[in-house]
PDB file of N, CA and C in Angstrom:
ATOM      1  N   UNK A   1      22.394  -4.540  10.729  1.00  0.00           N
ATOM      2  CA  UNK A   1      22.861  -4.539   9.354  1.00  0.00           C
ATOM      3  C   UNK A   1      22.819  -3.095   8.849  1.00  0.00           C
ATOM      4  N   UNK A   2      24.043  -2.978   8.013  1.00  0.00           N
ATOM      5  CA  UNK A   2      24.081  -1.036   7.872  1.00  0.00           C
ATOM      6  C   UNK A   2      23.529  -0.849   6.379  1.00  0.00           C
ATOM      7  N   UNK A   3      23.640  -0.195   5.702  1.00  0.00           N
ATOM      8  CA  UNK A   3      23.144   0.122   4.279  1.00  0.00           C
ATOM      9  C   UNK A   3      24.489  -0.671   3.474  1.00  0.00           C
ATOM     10  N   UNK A   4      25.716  -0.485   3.582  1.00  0.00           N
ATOM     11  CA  UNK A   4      26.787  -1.096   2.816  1.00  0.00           C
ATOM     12  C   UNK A   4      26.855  -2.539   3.077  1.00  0.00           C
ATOM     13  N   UNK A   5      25.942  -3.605   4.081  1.00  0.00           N
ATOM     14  CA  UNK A   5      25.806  -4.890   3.769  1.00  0.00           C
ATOM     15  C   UNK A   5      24.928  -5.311   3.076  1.00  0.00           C
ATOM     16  N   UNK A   6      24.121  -4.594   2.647  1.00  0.00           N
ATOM     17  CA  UNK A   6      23.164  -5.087   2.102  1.00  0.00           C
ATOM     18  C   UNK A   6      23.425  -5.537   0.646  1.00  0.00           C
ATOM     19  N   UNK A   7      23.348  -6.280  -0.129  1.00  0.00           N
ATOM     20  CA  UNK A   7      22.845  -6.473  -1.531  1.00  0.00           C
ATOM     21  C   UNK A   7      22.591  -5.422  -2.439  1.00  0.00           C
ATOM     22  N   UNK A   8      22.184  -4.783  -2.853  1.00  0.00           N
ATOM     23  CA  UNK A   8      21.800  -4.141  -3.477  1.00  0.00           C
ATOM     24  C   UNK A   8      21.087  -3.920  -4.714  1.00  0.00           C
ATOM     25  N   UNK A   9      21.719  -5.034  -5.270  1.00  0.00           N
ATOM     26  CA  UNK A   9      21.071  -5.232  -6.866  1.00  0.00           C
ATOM     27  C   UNK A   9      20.302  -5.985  -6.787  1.00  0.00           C
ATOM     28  N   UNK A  10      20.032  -6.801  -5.572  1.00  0.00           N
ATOM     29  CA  UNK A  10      18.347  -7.194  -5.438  1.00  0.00           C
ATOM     30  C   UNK A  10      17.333  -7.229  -4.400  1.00  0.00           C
ATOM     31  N   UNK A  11      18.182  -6.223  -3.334  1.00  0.00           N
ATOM     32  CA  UNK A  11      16.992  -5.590  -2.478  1.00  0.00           C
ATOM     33  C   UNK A  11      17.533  -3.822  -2.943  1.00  0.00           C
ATOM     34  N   UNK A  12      16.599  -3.487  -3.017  1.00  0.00           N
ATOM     35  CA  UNK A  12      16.643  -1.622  -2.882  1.00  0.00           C
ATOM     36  C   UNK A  12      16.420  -1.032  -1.758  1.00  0.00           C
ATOM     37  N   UNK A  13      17.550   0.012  -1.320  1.00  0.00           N
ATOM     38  CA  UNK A  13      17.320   0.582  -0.346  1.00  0.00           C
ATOM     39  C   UNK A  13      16.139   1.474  -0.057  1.00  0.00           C
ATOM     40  N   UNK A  14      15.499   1.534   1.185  1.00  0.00           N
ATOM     41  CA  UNK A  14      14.332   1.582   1.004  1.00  0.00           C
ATOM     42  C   UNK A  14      14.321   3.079   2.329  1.00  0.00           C
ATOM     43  N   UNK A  15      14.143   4.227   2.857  1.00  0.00           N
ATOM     44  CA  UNK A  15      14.565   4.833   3.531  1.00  0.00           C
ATOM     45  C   UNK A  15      13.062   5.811   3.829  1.00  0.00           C
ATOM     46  N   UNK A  16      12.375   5.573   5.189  1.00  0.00           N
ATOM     47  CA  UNK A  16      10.808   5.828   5.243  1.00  0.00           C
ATOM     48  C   UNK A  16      11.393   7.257   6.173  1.00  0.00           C
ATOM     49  N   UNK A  17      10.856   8.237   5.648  1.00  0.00           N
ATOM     50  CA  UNK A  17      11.032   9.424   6.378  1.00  0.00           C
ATOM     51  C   UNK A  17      10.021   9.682   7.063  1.00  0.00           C
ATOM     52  N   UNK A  18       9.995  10.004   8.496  1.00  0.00           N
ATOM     53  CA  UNK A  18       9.386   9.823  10.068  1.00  0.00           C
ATOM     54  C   UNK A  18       8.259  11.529   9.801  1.00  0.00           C
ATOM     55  N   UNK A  19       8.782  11.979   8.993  1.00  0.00           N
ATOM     56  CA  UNK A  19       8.160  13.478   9.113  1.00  0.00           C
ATOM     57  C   UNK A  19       6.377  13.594   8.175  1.00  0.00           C
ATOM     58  N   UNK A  20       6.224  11.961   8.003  1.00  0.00           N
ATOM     59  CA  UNK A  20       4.964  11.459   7.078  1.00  0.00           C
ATOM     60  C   UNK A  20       4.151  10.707   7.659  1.00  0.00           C
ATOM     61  N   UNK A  21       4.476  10.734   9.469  1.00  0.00           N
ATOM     62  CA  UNK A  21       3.865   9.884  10.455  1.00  0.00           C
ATOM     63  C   UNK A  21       2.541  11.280  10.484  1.00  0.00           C
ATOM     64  N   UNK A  22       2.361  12.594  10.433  1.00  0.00           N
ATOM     65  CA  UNK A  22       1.643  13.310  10.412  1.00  0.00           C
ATOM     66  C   UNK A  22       0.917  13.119   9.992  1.00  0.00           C
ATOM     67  N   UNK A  23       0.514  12.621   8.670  1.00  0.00           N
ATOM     68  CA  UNK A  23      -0.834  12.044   8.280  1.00  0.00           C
ATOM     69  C   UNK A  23      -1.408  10.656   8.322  1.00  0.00           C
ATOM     70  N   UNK A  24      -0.687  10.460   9.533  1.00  0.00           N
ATOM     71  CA  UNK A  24      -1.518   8.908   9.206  1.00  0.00           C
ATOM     72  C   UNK A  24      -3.273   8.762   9.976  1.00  0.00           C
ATOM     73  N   UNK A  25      -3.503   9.814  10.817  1.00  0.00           N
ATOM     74  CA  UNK A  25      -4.731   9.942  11.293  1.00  0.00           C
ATOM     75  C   UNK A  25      -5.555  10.848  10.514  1.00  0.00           C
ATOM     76  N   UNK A  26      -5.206  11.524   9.260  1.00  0.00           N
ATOM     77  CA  UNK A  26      -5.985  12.077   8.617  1.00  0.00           C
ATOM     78  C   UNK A  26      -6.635  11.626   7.157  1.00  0.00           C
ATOM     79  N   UNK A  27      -7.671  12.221   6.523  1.00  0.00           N
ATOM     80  CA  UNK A  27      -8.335  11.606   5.313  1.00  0.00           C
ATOM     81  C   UNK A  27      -7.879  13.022   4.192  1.00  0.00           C
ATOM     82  N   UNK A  28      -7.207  12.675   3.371  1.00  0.00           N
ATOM     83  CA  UNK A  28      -6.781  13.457   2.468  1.00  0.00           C
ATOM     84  C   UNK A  28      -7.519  13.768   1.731  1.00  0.00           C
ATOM     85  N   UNK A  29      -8.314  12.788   1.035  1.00  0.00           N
ATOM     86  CA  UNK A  29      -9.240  12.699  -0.178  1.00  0.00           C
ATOM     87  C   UNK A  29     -10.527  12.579   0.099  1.00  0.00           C
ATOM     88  N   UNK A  30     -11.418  13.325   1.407  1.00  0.00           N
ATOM     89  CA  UNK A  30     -12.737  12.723   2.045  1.00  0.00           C
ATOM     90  C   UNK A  30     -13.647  12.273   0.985  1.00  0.00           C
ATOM     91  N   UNK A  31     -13.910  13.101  -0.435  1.00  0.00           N
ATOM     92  CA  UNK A  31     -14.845  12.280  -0.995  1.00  0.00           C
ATOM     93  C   UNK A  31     -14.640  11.334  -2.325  1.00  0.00           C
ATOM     94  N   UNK A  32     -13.352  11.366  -2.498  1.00  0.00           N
ATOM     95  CA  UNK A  32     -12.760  10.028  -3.124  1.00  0.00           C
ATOM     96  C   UNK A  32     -13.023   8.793  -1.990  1.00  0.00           C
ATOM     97  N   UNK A  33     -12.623   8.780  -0.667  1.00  0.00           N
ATOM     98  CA  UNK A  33     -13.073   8.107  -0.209  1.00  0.00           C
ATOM     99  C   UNK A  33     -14.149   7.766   0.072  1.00  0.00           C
ATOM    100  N   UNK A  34     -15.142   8.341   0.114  1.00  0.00           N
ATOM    101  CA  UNK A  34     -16.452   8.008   0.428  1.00  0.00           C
ATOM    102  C   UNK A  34     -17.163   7.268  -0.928  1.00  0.00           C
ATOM    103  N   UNK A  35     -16.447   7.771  -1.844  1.00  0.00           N
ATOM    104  CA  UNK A  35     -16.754   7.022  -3.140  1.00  0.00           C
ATOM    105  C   UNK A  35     -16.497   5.903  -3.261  1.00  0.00           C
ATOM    106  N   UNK A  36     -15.248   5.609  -2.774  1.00  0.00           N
ATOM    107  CA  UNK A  36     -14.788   4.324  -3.011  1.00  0.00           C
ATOM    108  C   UNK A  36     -15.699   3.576  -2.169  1.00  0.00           C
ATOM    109  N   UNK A  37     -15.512   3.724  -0.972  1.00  0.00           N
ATOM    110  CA  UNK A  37     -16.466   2.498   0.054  1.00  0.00           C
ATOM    111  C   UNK A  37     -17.746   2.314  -0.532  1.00  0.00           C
ATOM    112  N   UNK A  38     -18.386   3.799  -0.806  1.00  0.00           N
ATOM    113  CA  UNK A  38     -19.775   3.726  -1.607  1.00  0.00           C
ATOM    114  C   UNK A  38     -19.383   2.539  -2.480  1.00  0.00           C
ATOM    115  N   UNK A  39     -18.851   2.669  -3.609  1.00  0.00           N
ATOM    116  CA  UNK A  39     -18.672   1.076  -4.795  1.00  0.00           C
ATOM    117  C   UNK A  39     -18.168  -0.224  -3.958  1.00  0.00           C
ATOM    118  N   UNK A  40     -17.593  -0.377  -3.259  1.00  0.00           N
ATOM    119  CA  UNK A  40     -17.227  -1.566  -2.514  1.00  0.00           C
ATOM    120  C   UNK A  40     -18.490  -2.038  -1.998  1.00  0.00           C
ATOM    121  N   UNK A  41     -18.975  -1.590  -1.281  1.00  0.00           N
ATOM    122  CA  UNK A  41     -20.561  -1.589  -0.783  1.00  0.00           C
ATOM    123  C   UNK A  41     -21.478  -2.037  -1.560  1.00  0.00           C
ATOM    124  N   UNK A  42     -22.142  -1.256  -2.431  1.00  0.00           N
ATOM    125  CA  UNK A  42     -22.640  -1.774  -3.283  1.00  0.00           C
ATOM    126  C   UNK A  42     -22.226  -3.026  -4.806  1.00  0.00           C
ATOM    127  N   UNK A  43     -21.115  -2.635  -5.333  1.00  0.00           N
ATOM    128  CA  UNK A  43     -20.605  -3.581  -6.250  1.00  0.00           C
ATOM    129  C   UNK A  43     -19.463  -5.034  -5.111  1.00  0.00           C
ATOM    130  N   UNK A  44     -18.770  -4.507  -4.651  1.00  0.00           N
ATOM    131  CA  UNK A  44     -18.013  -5.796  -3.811  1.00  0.00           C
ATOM    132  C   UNK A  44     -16.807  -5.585  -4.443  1.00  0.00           C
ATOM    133  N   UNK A  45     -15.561  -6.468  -4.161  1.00  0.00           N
ATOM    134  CA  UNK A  45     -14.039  -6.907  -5.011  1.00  0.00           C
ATOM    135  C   UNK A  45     -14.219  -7.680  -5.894  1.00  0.00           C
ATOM    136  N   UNK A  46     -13.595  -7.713  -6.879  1.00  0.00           N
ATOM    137  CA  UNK A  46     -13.281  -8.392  -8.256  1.00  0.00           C
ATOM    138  C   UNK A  46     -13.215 -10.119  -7.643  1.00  0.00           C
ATOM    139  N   UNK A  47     -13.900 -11.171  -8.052  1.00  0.00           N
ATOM    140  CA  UNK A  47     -13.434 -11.989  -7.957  1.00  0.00           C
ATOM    141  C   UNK A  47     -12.124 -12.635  -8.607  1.00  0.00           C
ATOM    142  N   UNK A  48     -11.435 -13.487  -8.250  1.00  0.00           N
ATOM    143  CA  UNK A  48      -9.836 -13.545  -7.868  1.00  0.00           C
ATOM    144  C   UNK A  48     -10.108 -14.912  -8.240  1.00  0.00           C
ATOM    145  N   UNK A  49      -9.146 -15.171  -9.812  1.00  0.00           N
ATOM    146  CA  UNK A  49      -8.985 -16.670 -10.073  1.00  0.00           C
ATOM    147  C   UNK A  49      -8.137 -17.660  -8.922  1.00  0.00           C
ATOM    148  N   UNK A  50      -8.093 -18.688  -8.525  1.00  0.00           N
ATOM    149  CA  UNK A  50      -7.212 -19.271  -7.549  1.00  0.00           C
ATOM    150  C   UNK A  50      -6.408 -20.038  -8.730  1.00  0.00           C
ATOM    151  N   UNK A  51      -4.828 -20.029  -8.936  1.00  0.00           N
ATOM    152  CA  UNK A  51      -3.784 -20.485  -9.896  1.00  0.00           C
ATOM    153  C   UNK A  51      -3.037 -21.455  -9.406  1.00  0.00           C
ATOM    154  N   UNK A  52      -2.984 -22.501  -9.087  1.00  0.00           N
ATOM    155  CA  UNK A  52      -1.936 -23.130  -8.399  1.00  0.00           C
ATOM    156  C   UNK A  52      -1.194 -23.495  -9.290  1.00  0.00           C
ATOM    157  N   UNK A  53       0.247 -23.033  -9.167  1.00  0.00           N
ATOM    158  CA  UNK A  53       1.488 -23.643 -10.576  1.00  0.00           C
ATOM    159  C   UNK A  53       2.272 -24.242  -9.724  1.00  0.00           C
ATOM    160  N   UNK A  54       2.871 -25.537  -9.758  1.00  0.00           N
ATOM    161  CA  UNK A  54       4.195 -25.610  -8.876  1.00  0.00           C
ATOM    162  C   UNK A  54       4.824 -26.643 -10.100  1.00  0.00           C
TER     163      UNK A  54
END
C-alpha cells in the first residue's frame, strides 16, 4: 500500500526516520531516569479504575 491509498482524513501519515535508530541503546536523561524508577519503587503506579461501558 503506497501513501496515495491510504485514507487520510482518518489515518495520518506517519513517516519514522531510520537516522533515530542511534539512540535507542542510549540513556539521554541518566538522572531523570533514575528518579523516576526511584518513585516507581518506592510509591508504585496510580491505581486504574476498571470502566466497562458497552
Amino acid at each position: 500500500m503506497n501513501t496515495n491509498e491510504i485514507n487520510t482524513r482518518r489515518k495520518p501519515i506517519v513517516l519514522i526516520d531510520k537516522s533515530l535508530d542511534f539512540f535507542n541503546d542510549k540513556i539521554l536523561f541518566p538522572k531523570k531516569v533514575e528518579k523516576a524508577n526511584k518513585m516507581l519503587r518506592e510509591i508504585g503506579l496510580p491505581k486504574m479504575k476498571k470502566s466497562i461501558s458497552k
